[in-house]
N, C-alpha and C. Protein backbone atom coordinates (compact mmCIF):
# COMPACT_ATOMS: atom_id res chain seq x y z
N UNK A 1 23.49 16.61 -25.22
CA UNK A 1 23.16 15.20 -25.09
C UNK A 1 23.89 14.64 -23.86
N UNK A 2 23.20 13.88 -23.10
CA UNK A 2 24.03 13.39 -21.82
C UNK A 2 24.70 12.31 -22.40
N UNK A 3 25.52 12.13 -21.21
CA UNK A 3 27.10 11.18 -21.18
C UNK A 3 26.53 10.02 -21.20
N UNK A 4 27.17 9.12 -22.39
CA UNK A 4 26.46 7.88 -22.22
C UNK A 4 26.91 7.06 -21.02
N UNK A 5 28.19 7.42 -21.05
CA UNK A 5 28.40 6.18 -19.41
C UNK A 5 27.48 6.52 -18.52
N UNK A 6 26.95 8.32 -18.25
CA UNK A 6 26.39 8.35 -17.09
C UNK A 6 24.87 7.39 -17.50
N UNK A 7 24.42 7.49 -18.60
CA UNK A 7 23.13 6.87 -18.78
C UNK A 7 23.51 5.82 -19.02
N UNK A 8 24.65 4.84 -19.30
CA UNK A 8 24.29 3.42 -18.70
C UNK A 8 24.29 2.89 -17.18
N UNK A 9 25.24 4.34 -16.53
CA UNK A 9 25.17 3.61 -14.93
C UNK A 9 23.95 3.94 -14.50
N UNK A 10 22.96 4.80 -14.88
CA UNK A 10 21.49 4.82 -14.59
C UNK A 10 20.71 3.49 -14.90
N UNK A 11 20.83 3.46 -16.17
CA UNK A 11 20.07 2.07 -16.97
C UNK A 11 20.33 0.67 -15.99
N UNK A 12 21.55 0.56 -15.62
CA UNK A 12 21.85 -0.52 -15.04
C UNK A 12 21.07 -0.80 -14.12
N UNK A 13 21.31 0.44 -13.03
CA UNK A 13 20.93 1.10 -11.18
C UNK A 13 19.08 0.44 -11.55
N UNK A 14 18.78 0.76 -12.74
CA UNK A 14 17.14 1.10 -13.10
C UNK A 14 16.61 -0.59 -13.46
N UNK A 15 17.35 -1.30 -14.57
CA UNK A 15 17.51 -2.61 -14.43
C UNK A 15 17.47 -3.61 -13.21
N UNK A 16 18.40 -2.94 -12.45
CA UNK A 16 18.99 -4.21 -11.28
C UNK A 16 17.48 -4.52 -10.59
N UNK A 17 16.73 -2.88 -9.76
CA UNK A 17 15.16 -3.19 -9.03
C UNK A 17 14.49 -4.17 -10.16
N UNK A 18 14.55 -3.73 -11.40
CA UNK A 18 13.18 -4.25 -12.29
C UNK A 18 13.21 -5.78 -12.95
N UNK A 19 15.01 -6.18 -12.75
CA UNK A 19 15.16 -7.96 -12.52
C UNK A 19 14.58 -8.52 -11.72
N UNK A 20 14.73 -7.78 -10.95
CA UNK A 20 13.87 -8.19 -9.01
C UNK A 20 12.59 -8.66 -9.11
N UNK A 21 12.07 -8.05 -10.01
CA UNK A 21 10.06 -8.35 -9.91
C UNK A 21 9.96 -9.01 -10.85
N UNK A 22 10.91 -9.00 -12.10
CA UNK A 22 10.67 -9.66 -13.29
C UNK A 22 11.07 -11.63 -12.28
N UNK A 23 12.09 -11.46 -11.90
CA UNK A 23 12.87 -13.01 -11.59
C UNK A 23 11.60 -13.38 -10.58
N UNK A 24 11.04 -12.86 -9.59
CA UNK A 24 9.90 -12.98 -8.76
C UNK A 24 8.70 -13.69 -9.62
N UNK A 25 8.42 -12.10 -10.60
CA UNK A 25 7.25 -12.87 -11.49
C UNK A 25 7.52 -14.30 -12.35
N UNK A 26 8.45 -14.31 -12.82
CA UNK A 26 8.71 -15.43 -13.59
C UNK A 26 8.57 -16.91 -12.41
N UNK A 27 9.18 -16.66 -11.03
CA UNK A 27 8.90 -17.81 -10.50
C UNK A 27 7.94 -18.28 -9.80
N UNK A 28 6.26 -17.50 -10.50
CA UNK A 28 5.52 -18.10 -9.79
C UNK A 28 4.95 -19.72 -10.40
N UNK A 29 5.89 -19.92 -11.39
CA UNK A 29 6.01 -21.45 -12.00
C UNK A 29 7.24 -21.62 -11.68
N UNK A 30 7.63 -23.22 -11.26
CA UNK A 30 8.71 -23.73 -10.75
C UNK A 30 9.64 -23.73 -12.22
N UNK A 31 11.07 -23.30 -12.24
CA UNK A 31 11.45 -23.25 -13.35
C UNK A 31 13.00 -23.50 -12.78
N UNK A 32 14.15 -24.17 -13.57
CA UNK A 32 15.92 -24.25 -12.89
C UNK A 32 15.98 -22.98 -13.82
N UNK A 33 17.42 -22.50 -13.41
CA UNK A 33 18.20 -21.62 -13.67
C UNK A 33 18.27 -21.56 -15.30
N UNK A 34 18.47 -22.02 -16.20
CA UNK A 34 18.50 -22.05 -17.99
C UNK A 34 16.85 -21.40 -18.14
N UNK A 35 16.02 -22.34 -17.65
CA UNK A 35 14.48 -21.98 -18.13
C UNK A 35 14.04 -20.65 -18.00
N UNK A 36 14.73 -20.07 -16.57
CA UNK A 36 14.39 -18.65 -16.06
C UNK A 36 15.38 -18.15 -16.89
N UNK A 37 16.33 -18.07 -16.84
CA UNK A 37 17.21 -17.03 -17.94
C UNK A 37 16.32 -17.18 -19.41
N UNK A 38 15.72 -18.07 -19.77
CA UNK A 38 15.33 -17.86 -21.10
C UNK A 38 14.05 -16.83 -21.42
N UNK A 39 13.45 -17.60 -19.94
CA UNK A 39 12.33 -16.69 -20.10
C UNK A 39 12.12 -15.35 -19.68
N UNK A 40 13.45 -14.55 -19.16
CA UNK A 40 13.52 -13.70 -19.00
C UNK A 40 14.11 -12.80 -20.48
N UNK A 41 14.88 -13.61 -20.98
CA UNK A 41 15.43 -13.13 -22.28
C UNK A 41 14.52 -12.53 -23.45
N UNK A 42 13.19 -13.95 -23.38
CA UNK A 42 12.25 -14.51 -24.09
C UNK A 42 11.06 -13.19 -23.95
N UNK A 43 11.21 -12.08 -22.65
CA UNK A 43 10.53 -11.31 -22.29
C UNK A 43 11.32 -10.03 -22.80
N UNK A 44 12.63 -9.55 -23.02
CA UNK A 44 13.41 -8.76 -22.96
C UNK A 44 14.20 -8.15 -21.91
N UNK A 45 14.65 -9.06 -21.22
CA UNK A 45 15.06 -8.79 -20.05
C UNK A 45 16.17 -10.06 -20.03
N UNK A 46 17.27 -9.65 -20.34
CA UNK A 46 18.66 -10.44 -20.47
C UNK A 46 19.32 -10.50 -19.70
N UNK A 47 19.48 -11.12 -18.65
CA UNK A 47 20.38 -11.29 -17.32
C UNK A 47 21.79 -12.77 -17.79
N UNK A 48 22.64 -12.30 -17.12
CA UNK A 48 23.95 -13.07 -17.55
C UNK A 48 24.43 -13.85 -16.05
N UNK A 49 24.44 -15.35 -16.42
CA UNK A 49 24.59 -16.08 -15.06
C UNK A 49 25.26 -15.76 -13.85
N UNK A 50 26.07 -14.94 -14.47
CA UNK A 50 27.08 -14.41 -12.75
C UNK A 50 26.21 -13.18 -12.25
N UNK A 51 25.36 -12.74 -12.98
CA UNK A 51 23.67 -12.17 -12.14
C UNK A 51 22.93 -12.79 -11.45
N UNK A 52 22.22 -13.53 -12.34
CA UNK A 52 21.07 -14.42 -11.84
C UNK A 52 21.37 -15.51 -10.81
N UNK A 53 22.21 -16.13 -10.72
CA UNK A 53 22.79 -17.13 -9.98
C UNK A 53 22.76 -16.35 -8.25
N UNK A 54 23.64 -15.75 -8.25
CA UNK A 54 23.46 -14.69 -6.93
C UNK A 54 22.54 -14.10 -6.17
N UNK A 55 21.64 -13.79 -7.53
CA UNK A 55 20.42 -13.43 -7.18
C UNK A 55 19.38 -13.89 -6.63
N UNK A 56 19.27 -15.23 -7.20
CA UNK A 56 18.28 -16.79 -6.78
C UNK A 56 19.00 -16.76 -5.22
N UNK A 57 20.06 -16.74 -5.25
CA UNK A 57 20.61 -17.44 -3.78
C UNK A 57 20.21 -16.44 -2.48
N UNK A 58 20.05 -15.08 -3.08
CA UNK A 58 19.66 -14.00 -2.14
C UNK A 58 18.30 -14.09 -1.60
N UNK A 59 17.62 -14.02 -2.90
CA UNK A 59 16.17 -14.27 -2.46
C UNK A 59 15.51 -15.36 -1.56
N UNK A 60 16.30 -16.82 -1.97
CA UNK A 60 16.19 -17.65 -1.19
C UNK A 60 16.75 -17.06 -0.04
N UNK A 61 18.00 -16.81 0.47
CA UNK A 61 17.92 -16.44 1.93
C UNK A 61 17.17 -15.29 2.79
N UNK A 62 16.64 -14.54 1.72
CA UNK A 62 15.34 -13.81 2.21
C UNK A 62 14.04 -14.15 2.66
N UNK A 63 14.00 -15.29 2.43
CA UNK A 63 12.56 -16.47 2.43
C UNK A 63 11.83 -16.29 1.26
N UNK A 64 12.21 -15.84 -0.23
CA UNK A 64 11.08 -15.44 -0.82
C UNK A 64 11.15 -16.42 -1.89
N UNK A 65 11.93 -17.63 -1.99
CA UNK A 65 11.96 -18.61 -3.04
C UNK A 65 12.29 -19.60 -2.04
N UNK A 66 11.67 -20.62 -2.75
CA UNK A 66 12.37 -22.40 -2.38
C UNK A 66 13.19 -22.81 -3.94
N UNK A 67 13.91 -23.60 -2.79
CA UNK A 67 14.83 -24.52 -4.27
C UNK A 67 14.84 -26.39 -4.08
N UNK A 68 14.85 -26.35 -4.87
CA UNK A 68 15.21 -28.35 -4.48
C UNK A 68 15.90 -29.02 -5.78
N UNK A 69 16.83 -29.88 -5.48
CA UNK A 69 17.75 -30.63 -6.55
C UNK A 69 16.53 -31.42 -6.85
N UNK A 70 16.60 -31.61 -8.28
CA UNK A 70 16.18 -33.08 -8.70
C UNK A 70 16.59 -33.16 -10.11
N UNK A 71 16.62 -34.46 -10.66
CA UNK A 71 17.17 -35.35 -11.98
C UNK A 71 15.94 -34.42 -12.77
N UNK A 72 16.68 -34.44 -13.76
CA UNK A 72 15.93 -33.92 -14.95
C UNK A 72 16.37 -34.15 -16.41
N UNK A 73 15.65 -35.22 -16.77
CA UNK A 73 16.59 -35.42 -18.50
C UNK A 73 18.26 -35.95 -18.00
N UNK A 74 18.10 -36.51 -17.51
CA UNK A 74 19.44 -37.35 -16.52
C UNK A 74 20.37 -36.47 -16.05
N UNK A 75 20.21 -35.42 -15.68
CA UNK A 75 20.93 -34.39 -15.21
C UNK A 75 20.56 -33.73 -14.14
N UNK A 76 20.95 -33.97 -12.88
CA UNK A 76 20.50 -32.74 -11.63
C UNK A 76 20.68 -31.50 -11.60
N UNK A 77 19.29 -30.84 -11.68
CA UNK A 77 19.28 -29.25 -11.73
C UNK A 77 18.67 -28.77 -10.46
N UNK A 78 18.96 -27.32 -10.10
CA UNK A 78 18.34 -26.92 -9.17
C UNK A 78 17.20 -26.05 -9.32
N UNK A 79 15.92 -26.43 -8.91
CA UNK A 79 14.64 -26.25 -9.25
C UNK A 79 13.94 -24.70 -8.15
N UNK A 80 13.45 -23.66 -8.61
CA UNK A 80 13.10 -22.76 -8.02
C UNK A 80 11.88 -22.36 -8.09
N UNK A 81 11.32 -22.02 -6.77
CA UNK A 81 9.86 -21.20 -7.19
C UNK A 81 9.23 -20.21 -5.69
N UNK A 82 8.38 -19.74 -6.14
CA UNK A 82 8.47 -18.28 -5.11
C UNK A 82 7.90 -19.46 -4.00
N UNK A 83 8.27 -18.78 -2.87
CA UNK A 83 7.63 -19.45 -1.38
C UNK A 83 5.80 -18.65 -1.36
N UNK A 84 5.24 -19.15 0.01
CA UNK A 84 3.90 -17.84 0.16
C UNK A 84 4.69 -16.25 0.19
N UNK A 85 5.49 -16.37 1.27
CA UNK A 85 6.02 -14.93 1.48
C UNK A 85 6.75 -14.28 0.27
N UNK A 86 7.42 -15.30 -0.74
CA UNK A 86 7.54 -14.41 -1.99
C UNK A 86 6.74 -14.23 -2.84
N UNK A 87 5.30 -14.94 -2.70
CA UNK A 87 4.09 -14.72 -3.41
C UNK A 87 3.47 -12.93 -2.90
N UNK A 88 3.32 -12.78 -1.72
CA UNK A 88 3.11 -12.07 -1.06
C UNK A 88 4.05 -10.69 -1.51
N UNK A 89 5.00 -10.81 -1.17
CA UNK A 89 5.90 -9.85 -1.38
C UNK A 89 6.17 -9.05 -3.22
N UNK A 90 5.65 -10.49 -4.33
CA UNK A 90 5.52 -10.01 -5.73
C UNK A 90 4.35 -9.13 -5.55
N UNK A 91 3.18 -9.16 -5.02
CA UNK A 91 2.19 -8.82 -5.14
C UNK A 91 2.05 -7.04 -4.58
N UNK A 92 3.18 -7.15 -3.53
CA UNK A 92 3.05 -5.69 -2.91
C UNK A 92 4.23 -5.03 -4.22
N UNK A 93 5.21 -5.58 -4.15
CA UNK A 93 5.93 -4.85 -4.97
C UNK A 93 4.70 -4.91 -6.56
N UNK A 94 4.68 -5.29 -7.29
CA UNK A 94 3.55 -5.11 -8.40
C UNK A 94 2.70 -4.08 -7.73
N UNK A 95 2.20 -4.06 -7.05
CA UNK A 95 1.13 -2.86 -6.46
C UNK A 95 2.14 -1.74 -6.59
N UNK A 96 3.51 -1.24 -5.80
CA UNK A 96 4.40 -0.14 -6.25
C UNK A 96 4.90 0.12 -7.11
N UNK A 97 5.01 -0.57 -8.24
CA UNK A 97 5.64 -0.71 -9.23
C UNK A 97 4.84 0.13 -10.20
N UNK A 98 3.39 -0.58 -10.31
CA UNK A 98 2.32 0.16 -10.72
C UNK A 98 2.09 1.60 -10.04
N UNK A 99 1.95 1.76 -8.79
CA UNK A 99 1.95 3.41 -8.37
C UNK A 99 2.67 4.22 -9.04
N UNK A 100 4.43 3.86 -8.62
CA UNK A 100 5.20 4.28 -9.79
C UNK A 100 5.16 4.67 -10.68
N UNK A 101 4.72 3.93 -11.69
CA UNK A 101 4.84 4.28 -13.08
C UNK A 101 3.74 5.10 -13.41
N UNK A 102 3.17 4.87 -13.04
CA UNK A 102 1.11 5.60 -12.87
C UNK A 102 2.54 7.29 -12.80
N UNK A 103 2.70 7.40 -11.61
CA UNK A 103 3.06 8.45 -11.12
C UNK A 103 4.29 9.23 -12.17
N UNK A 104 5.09 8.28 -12.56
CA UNK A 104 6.41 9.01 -13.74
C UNK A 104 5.35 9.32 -14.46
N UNK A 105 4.48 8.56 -15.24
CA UNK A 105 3.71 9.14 -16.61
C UNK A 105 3.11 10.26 -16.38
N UNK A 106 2.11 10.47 -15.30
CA UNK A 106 1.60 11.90 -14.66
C UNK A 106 2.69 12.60 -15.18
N UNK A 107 3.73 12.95 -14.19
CA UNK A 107 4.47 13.85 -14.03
C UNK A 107 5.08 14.21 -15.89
N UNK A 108 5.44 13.04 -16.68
CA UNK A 108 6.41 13.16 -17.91
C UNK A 108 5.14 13.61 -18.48
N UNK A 109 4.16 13.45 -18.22
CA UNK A 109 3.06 14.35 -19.46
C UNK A 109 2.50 15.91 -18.94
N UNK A 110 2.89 16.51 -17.92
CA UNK A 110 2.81 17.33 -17.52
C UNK A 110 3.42 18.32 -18.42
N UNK A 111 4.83 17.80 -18.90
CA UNK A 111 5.81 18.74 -19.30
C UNK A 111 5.81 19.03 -20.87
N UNK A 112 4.67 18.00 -21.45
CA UNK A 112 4.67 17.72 -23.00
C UNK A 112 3.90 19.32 -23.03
């Protein structure tokens, strides 16, 4: 049986890409930071704020999200959603993502 540490530092490594398309997909509706964590949760995909927070800020400096403050329920939140070019960019990654997996299943049923 393999080492579980080694299969969580896989799981993680395997996680971190597949937050990437999940946080993408989720923002092709404008959503703040609580709404997207939920609905990522809400999907099975549990990210913990000193993740996600970093993450939003990356993408934005990649061009692939906008953000903007505004009042909400008397509270200023910061509001996110994919730009064109991160529309663009979900769409190619979803196209590899799908090759991918197309391609692991080939191969893992080969061996059955």
């Amino acid at each position: 049986m393999p080492d579980d540490d080694i299969f969580e530092k896989l799981r993680v490594e395997l996680r971190r890409g597949s937050l990437i398309v999940a946080v993408l997909g989720a923002l092709r509706e404008e959503r703040y930071g609580y709404t997207l964590r939920q609905t990522l949760e809400d999907a099975g995909l549990p990210i913990d704020e000193g993740a996600l927070y970093p993450l939003l800020r990356r993408l934005e400096a990649q061009g692939l999200l906008t953000s903007e403050w505004r009042e909400d329920a008397k509270r200023t939140k910061r509001f996110y959603r994919l730009s064109p070019a991160g529309m663009e960019t979900l769409a190619r990654l979803l196209a590899e993502w799908n090759a991918i997996s197309a391609s692991i299943v080939r191969i893992a049923e080969k061996d059955q």
